[in-house]
C-alpha atoms as a PDB file:
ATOM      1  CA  UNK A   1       0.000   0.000   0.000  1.00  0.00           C
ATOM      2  CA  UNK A   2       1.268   3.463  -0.803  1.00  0.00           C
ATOM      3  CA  UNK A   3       0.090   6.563   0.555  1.00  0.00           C
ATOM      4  CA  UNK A   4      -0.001  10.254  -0.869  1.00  0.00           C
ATOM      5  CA  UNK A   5       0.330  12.776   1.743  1.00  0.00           C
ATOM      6  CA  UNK A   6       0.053  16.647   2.488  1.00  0.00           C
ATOM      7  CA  UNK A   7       1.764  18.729   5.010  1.00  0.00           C
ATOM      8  CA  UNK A   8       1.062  22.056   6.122  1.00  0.00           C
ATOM      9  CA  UNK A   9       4.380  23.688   7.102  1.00  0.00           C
ATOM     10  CA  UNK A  10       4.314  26.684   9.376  1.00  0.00           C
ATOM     11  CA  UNK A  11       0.506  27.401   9.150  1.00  0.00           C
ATOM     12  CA  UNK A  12       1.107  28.773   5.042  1.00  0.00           C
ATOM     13  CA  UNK A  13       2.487  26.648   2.523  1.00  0.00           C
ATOM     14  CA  UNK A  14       1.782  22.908   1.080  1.00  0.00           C
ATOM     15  CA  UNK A  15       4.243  20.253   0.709  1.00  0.00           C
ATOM     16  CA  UNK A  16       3.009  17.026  -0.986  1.00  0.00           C
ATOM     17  CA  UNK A  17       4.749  13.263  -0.889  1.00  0.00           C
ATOM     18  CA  UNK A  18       4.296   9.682  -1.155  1.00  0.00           C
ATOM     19  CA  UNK A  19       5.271   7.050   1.116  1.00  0.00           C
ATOM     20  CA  UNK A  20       4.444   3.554   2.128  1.00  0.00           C
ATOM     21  CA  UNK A  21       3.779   4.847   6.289  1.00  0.00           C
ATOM     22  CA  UNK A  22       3.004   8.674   6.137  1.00  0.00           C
ATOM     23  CA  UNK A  23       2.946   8.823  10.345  1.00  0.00           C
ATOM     24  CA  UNK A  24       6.710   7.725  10.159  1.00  0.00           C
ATOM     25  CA  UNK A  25       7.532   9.459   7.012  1.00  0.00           C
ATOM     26  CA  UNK A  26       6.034  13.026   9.369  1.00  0.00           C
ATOM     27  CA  UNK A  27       8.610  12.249  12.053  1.00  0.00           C
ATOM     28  CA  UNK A  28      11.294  12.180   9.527  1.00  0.00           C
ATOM     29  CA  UNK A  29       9.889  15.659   8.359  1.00  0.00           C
ATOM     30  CA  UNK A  30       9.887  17.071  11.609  1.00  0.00           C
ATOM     31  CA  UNK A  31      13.077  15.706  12.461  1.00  0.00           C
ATOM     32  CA  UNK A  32      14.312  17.860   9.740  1.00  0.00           C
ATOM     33  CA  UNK A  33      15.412  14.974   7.216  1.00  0.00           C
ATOM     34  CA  UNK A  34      13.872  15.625   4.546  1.00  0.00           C
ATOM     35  CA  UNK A  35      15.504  18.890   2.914  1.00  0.00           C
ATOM     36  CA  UNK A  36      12.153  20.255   1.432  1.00  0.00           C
ATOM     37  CA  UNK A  37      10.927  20.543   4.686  1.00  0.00           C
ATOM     38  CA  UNK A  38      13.318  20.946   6.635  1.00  0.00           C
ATOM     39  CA  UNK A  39      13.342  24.967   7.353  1.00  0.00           C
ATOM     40  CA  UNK A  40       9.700  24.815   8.550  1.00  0.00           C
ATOM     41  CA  UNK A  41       9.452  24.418  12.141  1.00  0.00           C
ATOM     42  CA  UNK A  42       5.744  23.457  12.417  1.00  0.00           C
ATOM     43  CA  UNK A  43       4.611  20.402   9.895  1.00  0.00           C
ATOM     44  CA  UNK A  44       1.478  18.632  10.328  1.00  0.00           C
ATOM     45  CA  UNK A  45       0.096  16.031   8.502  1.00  0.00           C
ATOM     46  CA  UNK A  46      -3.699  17.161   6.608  1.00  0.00           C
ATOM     47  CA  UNK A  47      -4.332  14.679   4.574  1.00  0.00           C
ATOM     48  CA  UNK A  48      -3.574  11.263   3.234  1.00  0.00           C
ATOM     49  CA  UNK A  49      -4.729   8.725   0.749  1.00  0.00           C
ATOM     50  CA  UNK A  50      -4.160   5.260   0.062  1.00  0.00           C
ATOM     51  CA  UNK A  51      -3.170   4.031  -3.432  1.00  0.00           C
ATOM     52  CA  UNK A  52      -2.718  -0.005  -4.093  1.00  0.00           C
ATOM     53  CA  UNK A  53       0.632   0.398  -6.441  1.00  0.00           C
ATOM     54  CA  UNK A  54       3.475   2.952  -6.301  1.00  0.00           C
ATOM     55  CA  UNK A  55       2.555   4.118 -10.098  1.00  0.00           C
ATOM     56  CA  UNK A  56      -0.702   5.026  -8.971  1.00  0.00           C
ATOM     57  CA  UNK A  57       0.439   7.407  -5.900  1.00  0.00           C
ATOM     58  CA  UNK A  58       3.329   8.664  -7.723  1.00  0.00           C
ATOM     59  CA  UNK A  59       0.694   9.672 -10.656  1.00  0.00           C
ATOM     60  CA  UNK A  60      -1.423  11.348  -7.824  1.00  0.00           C
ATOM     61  CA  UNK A  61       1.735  13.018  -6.248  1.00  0.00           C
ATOM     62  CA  UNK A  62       2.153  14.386  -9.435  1.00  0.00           C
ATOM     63  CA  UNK A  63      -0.781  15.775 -10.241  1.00  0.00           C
ATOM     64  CA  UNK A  64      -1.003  17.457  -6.693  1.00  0.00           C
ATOM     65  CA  UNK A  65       2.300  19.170  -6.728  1.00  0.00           C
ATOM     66  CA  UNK A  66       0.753  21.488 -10.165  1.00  0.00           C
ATOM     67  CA  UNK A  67      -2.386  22.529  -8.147  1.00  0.00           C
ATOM     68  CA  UNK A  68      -2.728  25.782  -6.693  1.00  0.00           C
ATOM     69  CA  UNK A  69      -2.602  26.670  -2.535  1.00  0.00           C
ATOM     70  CA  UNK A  70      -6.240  27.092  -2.654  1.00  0.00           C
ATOM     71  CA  UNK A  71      -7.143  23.889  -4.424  1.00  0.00           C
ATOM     72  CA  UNK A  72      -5.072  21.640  -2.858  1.00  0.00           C
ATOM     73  CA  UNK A  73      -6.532  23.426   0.607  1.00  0.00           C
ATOM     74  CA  UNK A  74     -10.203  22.690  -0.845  1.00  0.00           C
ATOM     75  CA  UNK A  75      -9.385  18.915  -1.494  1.00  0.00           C
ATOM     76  CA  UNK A  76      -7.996  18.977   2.175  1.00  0.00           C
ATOM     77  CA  UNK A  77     -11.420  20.503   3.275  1.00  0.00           C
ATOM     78  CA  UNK A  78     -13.509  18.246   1.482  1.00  0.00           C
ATOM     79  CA  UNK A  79     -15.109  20.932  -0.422  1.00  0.00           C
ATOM     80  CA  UNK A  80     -16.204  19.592  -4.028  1.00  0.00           C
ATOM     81  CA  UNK A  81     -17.717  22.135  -5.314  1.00  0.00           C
ATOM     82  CA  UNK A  82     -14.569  24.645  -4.774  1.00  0.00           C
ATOM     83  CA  UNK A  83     -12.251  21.873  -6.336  1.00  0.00           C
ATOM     84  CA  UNK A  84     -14.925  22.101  -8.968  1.00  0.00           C
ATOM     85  CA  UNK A  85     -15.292  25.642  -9.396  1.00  0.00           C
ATOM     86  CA  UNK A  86     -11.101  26.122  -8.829  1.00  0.00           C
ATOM     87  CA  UNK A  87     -11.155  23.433 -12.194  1.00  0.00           C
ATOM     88  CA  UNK A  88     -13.345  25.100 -14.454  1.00  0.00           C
ATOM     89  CA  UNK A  89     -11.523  28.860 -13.140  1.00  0.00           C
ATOM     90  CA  UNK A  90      -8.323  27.642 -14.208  1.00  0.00           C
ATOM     91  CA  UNK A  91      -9.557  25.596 -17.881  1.00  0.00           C
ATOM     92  CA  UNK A  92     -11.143  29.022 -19.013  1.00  0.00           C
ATOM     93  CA  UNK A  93      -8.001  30.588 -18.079  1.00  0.00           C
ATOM     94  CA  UNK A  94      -5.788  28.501 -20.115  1.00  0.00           C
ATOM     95  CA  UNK A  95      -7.206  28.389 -23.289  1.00  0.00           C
END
């Protein structure tokens, strides 16, 4: 099993990862071994999800990174219809 995971580092900014135990993975965060992370002083875990290959996750992982602060924050809230809305904001935009 593989997870995705986001962090929220100092109260402000996103940082996304994969890992097969995302608990241990945010001790090694907040033990400041991960180099990404490792100027933030407060990191806590927001949100997880469970993919059944590596591929699958690291495809996810991906796709997360490109997303905005305020739609990765929506998928963290649960709120579909801002994910939604954030989608359709950002499809008119680019064409």
């Amino acid at each position: 099993m593989w997870y995705i995971y986001i962090l929220l580092c100092d109260q402000k900014t996103y940082y996304v990862g994969l890992s097969h135990n995302p608990y241990k993975r945010l001790i090694s965060h907040k033990g400041k071994y991960n180099i990404a992370t490792k100027e933030f002083s407060d990191l806590e875990l927001v949100y997880t999800k469970n993919f059944a290959t590596r591929a699958d996750a690291s495809k996810r992982e991906t796709q997360l990174k490109k997303w905005s602060h305020a739609k990765k924050k929506a998928l963290i809230e649960g709120d579909t219809a801002e994910l939604v809305r954030l989608s359709k904001t950002r499809s008119l935009v680019e064409k």
